[in-house]
PDB file of N, CA and C in Angstrom:
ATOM      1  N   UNK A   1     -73.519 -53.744 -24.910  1.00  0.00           N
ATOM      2  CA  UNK A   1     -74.613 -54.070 -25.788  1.00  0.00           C
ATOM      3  C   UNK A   1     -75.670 -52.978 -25.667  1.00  0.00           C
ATOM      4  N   UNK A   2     -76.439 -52.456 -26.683  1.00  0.00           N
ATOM      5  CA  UNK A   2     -77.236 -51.771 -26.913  1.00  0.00           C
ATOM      6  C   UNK A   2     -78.132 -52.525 -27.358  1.00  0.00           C
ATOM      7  N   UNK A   3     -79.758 -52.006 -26.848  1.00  0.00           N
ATOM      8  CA  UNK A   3     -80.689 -52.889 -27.398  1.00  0.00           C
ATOM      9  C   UNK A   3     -81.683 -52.020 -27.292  1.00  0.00           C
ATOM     10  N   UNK A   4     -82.066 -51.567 -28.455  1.00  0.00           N
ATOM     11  CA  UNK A   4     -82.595 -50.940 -29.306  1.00  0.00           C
ATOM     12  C   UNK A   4     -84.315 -50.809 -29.717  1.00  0.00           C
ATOM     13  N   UNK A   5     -85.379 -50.489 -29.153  1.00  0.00           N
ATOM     14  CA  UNK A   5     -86.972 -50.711 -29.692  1.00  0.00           C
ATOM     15  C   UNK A   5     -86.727 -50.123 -31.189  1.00  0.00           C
ATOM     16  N   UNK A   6     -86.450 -49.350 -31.414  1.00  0.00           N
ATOM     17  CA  UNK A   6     -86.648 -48.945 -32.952  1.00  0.00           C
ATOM     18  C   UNK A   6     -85.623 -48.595 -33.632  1.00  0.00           C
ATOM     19  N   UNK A   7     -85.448 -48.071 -34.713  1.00  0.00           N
ATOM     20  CA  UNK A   7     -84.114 -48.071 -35.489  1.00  0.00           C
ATOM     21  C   UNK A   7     -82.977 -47.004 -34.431  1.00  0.00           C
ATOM     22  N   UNK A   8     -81.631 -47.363 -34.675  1.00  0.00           N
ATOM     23  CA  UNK A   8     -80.533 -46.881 -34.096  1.00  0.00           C
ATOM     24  C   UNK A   8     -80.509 -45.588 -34.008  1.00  0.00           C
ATOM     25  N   UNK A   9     -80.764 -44.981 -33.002  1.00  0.00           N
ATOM     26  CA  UNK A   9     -80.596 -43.258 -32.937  1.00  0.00           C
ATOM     27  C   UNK A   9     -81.624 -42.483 -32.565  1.00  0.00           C
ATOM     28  N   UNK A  10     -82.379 -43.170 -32.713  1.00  0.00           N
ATOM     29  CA  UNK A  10     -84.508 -43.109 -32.056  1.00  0.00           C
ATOM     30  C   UNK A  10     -84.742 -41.729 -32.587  1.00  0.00           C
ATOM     31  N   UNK A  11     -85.164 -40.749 -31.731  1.00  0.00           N
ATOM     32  CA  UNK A  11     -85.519 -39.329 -32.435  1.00  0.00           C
ATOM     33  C   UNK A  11     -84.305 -39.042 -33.167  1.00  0.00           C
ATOM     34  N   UNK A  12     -83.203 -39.044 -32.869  1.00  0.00           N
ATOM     35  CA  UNK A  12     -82.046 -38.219 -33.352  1.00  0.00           C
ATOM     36  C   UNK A  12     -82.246 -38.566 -35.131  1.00  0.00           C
ATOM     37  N   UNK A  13     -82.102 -39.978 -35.080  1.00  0.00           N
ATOM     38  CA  UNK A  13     -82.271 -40.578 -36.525  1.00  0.00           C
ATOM     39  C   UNK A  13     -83.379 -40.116 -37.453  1.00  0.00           C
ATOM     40  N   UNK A  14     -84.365 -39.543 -36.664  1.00  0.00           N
ATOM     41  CA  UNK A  14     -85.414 -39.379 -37.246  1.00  0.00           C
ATOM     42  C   UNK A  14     -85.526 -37.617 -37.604  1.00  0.00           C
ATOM     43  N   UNK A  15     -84.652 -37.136 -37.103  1.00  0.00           N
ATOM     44  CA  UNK A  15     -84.701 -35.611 -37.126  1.00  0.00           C
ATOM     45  C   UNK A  15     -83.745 -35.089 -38.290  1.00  0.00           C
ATOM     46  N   UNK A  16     -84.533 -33.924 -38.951  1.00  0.00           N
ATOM     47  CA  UNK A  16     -84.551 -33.607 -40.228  1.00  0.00           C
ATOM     48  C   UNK A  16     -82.682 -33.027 -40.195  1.00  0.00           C
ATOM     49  N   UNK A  17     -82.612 -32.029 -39.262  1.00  0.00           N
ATOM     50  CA  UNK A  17     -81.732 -31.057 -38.789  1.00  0.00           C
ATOM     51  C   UNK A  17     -81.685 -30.980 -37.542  1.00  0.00           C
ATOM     52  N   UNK A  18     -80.234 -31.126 -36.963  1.00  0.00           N
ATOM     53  CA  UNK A  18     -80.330 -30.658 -35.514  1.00  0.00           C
ATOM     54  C   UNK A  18     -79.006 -29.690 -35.515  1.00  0.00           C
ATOM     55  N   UNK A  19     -79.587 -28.591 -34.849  1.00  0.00           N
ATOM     56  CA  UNK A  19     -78.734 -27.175 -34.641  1.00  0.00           C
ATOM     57  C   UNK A  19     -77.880 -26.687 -33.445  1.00  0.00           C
ATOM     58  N   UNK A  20     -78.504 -27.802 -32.630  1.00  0.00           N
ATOM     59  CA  UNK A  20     -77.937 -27.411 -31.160  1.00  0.00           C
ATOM     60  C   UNK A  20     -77.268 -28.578 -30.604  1.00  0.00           C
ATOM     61  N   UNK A  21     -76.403 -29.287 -31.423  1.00  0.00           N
ATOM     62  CA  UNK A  21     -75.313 -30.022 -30.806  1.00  0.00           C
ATOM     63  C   UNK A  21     -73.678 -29.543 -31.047  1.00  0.00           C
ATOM     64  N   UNK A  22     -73.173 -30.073 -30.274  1.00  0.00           N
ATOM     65  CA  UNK A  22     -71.621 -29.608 -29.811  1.00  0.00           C
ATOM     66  C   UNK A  22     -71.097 -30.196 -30.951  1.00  0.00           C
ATOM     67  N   UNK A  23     -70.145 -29.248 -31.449  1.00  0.00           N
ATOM     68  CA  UNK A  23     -68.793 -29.583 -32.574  1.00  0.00           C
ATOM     69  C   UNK A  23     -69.304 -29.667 -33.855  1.00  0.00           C
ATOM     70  N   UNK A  24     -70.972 -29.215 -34.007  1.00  0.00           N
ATOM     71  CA  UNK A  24     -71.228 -29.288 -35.166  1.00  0.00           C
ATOM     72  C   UNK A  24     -72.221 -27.680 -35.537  1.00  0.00           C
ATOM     73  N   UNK A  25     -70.642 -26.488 -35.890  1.00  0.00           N
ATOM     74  CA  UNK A  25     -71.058 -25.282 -36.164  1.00  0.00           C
ATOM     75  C   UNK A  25     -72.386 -25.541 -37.142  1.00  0.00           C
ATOM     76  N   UNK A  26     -72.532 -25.531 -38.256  1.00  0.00           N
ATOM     77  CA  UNK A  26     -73.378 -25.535 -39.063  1.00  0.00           C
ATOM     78  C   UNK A  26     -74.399 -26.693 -39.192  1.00  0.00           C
ATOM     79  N   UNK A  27     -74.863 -27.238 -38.325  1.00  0.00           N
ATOM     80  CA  UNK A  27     -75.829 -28.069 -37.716  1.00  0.00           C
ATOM     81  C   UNK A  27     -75.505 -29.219 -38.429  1.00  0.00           C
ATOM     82  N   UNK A  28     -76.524 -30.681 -37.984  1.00  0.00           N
ATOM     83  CA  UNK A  28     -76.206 -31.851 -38.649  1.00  0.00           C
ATOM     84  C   UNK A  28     -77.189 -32.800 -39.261  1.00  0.00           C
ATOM     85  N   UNK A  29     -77.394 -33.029 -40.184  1.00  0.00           N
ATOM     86  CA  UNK A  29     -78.731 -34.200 -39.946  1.00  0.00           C
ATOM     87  C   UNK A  29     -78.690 -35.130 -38.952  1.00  0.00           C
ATOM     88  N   UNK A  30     -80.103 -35.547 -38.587  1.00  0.00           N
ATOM     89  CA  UNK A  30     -80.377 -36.328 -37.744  1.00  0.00           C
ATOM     90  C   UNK A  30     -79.469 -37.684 -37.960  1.00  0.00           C
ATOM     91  N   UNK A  31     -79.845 -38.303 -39.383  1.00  0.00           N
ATOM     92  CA  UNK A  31     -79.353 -39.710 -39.829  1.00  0.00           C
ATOM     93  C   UNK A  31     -77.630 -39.974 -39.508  1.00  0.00           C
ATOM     94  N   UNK A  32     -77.086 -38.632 -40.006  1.00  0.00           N
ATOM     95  CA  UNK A  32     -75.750 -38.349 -40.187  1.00  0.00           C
ATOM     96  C   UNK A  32     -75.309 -38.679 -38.340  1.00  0.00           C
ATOM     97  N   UNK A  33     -75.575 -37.607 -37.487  1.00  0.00           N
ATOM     98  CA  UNK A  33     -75.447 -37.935 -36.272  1.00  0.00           C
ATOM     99  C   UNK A  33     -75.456 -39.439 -35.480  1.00  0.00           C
ATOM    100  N   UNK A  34     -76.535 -40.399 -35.830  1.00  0.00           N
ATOM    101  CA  UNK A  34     -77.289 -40.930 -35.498  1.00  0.00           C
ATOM    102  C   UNK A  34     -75.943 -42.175 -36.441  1.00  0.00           C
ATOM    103  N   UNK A  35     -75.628 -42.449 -37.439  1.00  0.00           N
ATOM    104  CA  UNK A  35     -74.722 -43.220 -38.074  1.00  0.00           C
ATOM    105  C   UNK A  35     -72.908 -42.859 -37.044  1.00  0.00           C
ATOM    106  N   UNK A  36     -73.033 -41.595 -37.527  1.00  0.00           N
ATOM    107  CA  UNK A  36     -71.636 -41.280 -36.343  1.00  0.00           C
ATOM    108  C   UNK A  36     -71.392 -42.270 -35.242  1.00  0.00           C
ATOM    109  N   UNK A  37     -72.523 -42.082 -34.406  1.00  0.00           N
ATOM    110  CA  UNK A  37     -72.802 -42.546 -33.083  1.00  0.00           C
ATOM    111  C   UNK A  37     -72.721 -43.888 -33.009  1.00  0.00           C
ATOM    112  N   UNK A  38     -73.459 -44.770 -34.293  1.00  0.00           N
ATOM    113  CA  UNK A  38     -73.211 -46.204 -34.307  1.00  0.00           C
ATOM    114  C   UNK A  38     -71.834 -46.414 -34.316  1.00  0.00           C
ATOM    115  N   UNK A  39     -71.122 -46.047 -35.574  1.00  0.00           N
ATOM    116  CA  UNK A  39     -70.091 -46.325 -35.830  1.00  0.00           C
ATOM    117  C   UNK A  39     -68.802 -46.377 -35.207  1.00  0.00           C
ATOM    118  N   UNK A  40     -69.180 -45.526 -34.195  1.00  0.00           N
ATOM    119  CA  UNK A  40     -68.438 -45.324 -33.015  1.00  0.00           C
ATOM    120  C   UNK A  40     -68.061 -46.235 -32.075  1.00  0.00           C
ATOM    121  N   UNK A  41     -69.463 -46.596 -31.347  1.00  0.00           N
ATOM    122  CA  UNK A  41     -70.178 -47.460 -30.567  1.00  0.00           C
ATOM    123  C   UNK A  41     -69.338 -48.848 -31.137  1.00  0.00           C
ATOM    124  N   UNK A  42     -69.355 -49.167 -32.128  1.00  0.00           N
ATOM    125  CA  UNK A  42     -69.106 -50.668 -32.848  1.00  0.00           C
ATOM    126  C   UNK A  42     -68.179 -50.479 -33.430  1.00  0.00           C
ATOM    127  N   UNK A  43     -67.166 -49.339 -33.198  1.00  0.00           N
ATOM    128  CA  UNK A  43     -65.671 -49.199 -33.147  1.00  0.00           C
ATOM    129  C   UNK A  43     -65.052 -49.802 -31.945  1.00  0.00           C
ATOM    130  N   UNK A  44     -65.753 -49.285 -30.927  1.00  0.00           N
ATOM    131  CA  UNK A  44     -65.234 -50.379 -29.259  1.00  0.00           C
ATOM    132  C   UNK A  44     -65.894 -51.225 -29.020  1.00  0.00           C
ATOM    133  N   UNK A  45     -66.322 -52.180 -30.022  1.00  0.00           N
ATOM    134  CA  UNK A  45     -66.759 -53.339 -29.522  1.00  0.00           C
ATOM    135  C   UNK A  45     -68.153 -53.646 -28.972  1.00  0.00           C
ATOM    136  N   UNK A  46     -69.166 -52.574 -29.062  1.00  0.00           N
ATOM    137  CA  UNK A  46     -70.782 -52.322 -28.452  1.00  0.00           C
ATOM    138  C   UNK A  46     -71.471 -53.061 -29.688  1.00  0.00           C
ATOM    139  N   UNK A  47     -72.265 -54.131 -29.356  1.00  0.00           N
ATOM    140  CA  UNK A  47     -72.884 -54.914 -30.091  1.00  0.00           C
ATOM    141  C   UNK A  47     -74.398 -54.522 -30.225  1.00  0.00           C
ATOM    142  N   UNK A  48     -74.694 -53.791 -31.521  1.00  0.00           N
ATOM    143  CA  UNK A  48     -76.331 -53.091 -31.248  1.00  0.00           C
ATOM    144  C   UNK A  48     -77.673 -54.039 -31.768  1.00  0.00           C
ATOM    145  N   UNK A  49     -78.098 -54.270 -31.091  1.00  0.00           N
ATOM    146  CA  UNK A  49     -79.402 -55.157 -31.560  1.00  0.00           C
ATOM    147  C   UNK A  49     -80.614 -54.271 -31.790  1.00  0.00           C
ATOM    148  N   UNK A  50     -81.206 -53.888 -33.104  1.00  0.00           N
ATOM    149  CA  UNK A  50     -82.367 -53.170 -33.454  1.00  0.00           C
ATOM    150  C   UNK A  50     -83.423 -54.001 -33.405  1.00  0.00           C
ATOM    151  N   UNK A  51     -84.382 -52.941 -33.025  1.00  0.00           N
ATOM    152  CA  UNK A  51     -85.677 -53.753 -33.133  1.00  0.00           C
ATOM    153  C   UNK A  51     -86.101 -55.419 -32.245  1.00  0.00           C
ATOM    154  N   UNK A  52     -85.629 -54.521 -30.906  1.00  0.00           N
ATOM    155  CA  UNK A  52     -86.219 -55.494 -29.932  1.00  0.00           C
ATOM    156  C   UNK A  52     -86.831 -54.408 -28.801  1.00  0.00           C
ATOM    157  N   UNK A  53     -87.594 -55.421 -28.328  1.00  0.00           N
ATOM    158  CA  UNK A  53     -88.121 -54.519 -27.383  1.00  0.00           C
ATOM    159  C   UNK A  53     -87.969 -55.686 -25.903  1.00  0.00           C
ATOM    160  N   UNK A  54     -87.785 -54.705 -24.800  1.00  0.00           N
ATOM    161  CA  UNK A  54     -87.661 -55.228 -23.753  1.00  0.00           C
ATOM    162  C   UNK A  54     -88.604 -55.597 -22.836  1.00  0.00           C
ATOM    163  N   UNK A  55     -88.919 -56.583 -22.443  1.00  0.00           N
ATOM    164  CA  UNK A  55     -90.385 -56.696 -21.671  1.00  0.00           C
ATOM    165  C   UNK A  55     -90.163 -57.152 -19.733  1.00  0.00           C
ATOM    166  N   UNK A  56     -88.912 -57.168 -19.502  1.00  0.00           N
ATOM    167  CA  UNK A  56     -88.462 -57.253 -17.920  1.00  0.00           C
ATOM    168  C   UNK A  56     -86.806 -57.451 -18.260  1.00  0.00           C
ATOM    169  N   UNK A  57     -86.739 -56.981 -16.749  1.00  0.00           N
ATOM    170  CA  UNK A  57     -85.482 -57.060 -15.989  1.00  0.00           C
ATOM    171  C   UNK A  57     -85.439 -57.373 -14.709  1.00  0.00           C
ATOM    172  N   UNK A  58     -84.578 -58.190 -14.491  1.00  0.00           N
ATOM    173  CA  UNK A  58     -85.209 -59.301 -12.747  1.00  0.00           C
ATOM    174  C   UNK A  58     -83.504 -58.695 -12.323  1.00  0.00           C
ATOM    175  N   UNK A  59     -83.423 -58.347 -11.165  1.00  0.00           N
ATOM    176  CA  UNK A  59     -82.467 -58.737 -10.636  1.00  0.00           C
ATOM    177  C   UNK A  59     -81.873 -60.179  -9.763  1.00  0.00           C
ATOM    178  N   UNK A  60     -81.057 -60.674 -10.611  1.00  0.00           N
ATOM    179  CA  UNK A  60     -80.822 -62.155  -9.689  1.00  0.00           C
ATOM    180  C   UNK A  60     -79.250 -61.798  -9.117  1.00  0.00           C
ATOM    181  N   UNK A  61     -78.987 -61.432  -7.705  1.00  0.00           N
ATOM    182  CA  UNK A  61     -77.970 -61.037  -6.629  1.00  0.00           C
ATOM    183  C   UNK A  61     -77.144 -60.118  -7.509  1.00  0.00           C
ATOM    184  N   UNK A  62     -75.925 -59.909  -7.624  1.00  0.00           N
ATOM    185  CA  UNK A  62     -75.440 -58.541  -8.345  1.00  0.00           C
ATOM    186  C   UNK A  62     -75.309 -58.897  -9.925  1.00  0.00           C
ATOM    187  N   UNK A  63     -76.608 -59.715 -10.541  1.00  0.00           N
ATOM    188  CA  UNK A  63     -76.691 -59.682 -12.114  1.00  0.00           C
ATOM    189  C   UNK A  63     -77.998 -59.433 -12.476  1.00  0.00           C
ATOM    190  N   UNK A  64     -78.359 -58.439 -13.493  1.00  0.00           N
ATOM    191  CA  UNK A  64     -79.891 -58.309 -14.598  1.00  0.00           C
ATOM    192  C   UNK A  64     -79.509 -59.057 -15.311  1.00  0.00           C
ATOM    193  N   UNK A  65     -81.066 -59.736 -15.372  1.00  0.00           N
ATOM    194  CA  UNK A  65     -80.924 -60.700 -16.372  1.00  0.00           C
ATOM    195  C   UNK A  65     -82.619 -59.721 -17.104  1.00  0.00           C
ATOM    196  N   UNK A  66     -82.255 -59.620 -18.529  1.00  0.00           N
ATOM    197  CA  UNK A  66     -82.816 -59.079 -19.157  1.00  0.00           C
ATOM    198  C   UNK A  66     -83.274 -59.646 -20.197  1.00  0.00           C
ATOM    199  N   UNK A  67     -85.000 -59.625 -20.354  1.00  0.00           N
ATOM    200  CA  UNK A  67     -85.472 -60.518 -21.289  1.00  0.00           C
ATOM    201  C   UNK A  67     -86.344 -59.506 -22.456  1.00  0.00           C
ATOM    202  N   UNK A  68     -86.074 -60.053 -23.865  1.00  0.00           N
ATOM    203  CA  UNK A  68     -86.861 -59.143 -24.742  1.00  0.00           C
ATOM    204  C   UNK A  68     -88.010 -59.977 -25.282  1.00  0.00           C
ATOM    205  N   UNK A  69     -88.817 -59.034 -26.246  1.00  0.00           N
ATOM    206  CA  UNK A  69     -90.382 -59.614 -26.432  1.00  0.00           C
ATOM    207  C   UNK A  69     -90.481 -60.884 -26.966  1.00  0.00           C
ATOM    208  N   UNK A  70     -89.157 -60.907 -27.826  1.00  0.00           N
ATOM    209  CA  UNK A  70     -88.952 -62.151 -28.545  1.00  0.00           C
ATOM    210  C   UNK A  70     -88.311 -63.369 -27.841  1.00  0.00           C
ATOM    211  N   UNK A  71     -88.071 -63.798 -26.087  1.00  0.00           N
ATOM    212  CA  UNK A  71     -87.929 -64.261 -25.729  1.00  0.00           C
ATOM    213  C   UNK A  71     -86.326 -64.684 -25.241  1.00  0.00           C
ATOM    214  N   UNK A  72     -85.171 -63.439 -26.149  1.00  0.00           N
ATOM    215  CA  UNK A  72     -84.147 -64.109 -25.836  1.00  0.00           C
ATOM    216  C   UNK A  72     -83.767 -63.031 -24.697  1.00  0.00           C
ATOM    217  N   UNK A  73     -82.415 -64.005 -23.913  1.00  0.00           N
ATOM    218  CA  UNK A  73     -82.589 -63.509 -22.349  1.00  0.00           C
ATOM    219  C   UNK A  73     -80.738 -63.035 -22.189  1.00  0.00           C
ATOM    220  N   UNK A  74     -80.549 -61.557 -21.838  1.00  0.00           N
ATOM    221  CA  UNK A  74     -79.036 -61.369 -21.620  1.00  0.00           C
ATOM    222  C   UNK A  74     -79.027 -61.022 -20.547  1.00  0.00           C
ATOM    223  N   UNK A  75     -77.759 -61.513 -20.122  1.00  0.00           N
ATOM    224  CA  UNK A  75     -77.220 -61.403 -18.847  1.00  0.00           C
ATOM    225  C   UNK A  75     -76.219 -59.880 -18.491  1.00  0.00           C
ATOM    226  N   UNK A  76     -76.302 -59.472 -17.353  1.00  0.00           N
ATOM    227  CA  UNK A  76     -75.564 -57.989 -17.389  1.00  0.00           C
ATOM    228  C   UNK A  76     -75.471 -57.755 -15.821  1.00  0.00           C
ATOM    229  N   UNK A  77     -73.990 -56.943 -15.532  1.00  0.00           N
ATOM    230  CA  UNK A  77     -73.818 -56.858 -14.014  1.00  0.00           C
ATOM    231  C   UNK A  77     -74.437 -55.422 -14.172  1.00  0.00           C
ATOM    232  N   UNK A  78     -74.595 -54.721 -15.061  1.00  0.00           N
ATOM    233  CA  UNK A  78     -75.181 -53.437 -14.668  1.00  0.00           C
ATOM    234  C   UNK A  78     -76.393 -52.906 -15.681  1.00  0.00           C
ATOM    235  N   UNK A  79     -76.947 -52.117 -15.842  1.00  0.00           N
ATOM    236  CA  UNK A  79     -78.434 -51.969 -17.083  1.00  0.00           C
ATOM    237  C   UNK A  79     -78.982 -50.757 -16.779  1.00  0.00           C
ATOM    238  N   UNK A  80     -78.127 -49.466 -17.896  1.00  0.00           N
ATOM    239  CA  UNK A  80     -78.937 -48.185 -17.928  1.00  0.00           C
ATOM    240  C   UNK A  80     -79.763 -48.350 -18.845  1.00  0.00           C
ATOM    241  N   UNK A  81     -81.004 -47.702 -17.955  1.00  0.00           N
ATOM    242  CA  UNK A  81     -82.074 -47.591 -18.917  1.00  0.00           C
ATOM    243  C   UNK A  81     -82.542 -46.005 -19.602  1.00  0.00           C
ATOM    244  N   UNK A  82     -82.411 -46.146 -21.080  1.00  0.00           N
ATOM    245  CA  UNK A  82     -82.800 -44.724 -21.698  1.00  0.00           C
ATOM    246  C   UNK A  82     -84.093 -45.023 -22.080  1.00  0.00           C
ATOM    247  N   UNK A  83     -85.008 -43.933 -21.425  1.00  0.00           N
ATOM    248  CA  UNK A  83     -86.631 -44.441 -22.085  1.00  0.00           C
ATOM    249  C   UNK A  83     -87.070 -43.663 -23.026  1.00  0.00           C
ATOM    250  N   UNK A  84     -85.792 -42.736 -23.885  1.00  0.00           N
ATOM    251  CA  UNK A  84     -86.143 -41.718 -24.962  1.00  0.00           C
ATOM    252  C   UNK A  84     -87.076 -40.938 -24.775  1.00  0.00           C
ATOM    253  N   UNK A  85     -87.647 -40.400 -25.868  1.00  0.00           N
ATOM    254  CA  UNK A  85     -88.121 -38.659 -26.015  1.00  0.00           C
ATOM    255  C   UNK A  85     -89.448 -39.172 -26.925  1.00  0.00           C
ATOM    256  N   UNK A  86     -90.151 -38.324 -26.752  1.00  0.00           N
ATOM    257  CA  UNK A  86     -91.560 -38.013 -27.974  1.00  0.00           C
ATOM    258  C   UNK A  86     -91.476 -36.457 -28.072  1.00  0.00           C
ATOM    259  N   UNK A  87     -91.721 -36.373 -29.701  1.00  0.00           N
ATOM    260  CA  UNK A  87     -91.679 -34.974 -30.057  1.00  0.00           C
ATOM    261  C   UNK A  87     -93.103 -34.435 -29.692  1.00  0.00           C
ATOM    262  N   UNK A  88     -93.546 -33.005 -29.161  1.00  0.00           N
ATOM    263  CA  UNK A  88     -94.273 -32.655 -29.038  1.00  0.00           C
ATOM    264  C   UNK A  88     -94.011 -31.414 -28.917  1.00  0.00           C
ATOM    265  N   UNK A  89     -95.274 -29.923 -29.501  1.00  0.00           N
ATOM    266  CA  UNK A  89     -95.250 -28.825 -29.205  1.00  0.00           C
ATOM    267  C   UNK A  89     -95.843 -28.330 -28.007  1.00  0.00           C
ATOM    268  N   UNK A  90     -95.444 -27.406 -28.239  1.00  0.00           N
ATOM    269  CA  UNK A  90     -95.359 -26.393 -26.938  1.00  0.00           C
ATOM    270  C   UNK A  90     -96.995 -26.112 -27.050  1.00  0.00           C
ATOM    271  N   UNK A  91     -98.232 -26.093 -26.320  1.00  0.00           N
ATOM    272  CA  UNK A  91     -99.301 -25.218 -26.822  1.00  0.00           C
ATOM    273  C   UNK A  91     -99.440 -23.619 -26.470  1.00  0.00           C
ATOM    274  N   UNK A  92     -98.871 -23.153 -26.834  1.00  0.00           N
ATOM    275  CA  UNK A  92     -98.831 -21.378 -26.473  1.00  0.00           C
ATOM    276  C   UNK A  92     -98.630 -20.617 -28.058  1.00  0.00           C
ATOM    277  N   UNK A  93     -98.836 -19.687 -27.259  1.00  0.00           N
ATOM    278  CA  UNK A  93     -99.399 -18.589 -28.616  1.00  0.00           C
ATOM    279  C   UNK A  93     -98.520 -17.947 -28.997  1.00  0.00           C
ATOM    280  N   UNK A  94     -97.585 -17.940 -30.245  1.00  0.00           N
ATOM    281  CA  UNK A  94     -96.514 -16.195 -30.982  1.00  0.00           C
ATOM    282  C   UNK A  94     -97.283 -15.466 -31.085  1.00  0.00           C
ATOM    283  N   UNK A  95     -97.586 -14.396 -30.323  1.00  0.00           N
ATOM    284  CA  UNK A  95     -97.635 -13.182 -30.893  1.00  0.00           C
ATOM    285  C   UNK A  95     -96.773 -12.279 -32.030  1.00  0.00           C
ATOM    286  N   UNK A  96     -97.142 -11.386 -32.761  1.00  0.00           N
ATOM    287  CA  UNK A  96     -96.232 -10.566 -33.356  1.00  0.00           C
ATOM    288  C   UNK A  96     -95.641  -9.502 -32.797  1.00  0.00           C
ATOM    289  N   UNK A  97     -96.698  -8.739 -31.896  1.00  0.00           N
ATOM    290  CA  UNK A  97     -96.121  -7.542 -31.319  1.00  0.00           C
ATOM    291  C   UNK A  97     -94.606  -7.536 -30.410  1.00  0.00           C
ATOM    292  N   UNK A  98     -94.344  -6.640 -30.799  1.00  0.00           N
ATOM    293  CA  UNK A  98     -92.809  -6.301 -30.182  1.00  0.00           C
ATOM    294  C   UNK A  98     -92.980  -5.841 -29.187  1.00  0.00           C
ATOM    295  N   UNK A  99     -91.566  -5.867 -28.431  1.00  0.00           N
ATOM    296  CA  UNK A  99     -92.049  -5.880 -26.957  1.00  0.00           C
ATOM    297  C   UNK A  99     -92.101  -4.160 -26.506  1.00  0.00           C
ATOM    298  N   UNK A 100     -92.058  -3.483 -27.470  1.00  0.00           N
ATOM    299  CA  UNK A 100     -92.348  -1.971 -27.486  1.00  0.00           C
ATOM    300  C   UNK A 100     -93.653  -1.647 -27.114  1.00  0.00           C
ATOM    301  N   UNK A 101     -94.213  -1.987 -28.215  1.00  0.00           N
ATOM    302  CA  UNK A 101     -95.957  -2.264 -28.286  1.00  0.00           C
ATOM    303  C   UNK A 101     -96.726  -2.676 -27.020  1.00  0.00           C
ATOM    304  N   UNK A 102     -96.113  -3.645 -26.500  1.00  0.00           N
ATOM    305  CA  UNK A 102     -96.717  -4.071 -25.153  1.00  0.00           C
ATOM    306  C   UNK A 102     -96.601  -3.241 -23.770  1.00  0.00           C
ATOM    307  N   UNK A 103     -95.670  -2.332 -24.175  1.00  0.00           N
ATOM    308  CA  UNK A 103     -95.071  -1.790 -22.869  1.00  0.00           C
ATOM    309  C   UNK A 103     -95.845   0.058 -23.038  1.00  0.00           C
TER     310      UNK A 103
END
């Protein structure tokens, strides 16, 4: 089970173009990637729940029991947690000069 705060694919879904993933010479959209990945997922049986958000995880002896905002509660012998990405720039400066110029 996948359980999901925002739509399926989080940044990936949301990204215009991505250039630097494997097996995809001529880059991919985000959405495109991001659908792949579901479809996949819920080819073996991974049940994705969007748009919940998780508000604890208790360990009770070798089971998480995992509860979301909306109150419903799953049970799990194991629980990776992905806490995703925020886009943000770099703050530093391009110069133009070539590295001739500098030297």
């Amino acid at each position: 089970m996948i359980i999901e705060r925002s739509g399926v694919g989080g940044q990936t879904g949301a990204t215009e173009r991505i250039d630097n993933y494997p097996g995809f010479a001529q880059g991919v959209k985000g959405a495109d990637l991001a659908d792949a990945m579901r479809a996949q997922a819920e080819r073996f049986g991974v049940e994705i729940l969007p748009a919940q958000t998780i508000v604890s995880i208790m360990v009770d002896g070798e089971h998480k029991l995992i509860t979301t905002e909306g109150s419903d509660e799953y049970c799990s012998q194991a629980a990776l947690l992905s806490t995703g990405s925020r886009y943000r720039r770099l703050n530093v400066q391009i110069g133009r000069a070539s590295c001739r110029e500098r030297v």
